[in-house]
Protein backbone atom coordinates (compact mmCIF):
# COMPACT_ATOMS: atom_id res chain seq x y z
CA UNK A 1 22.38 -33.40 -33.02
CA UNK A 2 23.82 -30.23 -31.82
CA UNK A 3 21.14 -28.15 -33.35
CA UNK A 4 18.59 -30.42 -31.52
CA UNK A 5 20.30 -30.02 -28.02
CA UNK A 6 20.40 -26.08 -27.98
CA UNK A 7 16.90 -26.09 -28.77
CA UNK A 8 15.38 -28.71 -26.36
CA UNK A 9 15.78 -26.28 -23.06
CA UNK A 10 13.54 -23.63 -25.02
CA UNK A 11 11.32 -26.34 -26.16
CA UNK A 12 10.89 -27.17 -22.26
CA UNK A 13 10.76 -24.18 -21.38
CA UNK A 14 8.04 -23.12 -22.94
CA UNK A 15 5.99 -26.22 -22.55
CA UNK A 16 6.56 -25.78 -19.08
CA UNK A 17 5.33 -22.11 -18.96
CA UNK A 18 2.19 -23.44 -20.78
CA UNK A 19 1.72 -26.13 -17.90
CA UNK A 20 1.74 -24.20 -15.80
CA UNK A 21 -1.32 -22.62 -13.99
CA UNK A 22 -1.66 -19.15 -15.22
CA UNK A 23 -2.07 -16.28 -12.41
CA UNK A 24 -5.04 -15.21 -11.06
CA UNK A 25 -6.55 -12.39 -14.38
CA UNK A 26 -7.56 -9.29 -12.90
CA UNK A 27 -11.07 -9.29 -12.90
CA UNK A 28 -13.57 -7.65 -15.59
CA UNK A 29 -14.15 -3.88 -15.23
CA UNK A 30 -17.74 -3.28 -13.26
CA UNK A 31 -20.18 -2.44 -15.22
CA UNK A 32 -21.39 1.04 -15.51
CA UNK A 33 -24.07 2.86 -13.25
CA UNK A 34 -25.68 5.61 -15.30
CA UNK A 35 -27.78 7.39 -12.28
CA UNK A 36 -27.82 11.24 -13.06
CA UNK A 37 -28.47 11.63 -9.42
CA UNK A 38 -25.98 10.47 -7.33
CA UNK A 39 -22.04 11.34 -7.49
CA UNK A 40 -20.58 7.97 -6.81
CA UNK A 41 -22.55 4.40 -6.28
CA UNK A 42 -21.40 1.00 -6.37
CA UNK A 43 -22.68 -2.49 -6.08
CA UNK A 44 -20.50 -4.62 -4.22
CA UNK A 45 -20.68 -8.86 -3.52
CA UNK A 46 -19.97 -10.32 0.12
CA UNK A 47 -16.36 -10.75 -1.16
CA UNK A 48 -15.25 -7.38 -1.74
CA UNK A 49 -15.69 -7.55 -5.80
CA UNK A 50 -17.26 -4.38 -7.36
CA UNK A 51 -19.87 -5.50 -9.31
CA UNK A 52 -21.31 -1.96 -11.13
CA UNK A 53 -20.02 1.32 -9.93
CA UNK A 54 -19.58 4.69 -10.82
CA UNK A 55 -17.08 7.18 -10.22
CA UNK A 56 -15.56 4.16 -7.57
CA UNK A 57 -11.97 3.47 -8.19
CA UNK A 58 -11.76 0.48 -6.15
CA UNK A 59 -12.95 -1.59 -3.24
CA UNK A 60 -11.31 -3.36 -0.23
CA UNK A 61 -12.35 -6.50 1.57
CA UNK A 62 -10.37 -5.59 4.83
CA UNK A 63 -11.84 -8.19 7.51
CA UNK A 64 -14.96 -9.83 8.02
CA UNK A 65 -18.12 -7.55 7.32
CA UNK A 66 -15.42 -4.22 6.96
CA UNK A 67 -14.72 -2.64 3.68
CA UNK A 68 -13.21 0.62 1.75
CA UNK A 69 -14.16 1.73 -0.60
CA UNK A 70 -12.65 4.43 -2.39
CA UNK A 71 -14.51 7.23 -4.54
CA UNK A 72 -12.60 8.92 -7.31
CA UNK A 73 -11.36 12.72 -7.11
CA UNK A 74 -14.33 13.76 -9.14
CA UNK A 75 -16.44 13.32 -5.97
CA UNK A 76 -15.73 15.74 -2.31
CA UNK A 77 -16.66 13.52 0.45
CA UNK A 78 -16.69 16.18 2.85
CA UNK A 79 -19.73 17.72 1.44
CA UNK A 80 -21.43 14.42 0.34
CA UNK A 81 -24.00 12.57 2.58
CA UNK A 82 -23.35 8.62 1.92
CA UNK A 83 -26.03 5.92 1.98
CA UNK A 84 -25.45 2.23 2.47
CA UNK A 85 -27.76 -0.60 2.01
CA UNK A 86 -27.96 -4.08 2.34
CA UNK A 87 -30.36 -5.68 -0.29
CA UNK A 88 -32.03 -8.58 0.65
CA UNK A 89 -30.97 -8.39 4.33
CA UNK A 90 -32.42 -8.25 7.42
CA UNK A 91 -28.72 -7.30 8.52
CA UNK A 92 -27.35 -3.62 9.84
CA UNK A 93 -24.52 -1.99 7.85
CA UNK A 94 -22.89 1.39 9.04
CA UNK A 95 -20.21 3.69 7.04
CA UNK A 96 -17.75 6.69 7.97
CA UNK A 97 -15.82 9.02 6.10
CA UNK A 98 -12.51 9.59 6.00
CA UNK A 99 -10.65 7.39 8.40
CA UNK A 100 -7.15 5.80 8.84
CA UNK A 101 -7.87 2.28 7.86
CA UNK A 102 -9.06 3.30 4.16
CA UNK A 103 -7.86 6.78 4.00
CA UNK A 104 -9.14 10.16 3.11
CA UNK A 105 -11.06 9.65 -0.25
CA UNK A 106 -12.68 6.56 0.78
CA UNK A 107 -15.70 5.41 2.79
CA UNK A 108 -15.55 2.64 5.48
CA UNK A 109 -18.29 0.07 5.44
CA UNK A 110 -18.99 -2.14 7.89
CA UNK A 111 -21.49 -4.51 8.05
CA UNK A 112 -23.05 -6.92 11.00
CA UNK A 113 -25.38 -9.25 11.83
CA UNK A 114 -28.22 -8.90 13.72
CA UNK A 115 -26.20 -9.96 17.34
CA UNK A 116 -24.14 -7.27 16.11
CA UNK A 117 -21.04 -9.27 14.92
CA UNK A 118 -19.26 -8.28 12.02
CA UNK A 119 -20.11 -10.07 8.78
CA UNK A 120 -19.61 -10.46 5.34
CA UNK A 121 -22.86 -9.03 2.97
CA UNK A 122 -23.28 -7.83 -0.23
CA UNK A 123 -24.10 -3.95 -0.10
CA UNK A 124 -24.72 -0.65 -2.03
CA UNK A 125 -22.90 2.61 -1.84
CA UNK A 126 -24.21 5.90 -2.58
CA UNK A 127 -22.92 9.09 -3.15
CA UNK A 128 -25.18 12.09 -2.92
């Protein structure tokens, strides 16, 4: 009986870790973009997730229709000309380079409706 006692809090234990929901996985690496041509580019959904990149370390849903995304060290932003697009969209999108909200190796994208509201679209980043 003893022997059954000191093992039924491990037994619960671990049943209960099993119960419960598991956190959130990180998310699947993006697939590659190959381009010869450009120095960074990345494919990114409404939400924020990067969908194919290259030479992008990560991206940041900040607010509604604004975004960083950050470009590895391989890249020099200061002597890069960035292009953003909205595919599919009869939306406007703008981007700077560098700024305080997403720092100095990163480029700020924000994108709007036609009334010129902020609002959340999928978009593509390129790095020239």
């Amino acid at each position: 009986m003893h022997r059954f006692v000191a093992v039924l809090p491990a037994a619960l234990a671990l049943t209960g870790a099993l119960a419960a929901p598991a956190a959130s996985a990180p998310a699947a690496d993006p697939r590659p973009i190959t381009s010869p041509y450009v120095q960074a580019a990345a494919d990114v959904t409404a939400s924020g997730w990067l969908r194919r990149s290259k030479n992008i370390d990560w991206v940041r849903h900040v607010n509604t229709g604004r975004y960083c995304v950050n470009v590895s060290e391989e890249v020099n932003l200061a002597f890069s000309v960035v292009s953003v697009e909205l595919p599919n969209s009869n939306r406007r999108s703008f981007s700077t380079t560098p700024n305080r909200i997403c720092g100095p190796d990163a480029v700020t994208v924000n994108t709007y409706d036609l009334r010129g509201n902020y609002a959340d679209n999928p978009f593509t980043v390129i790095v020239f």
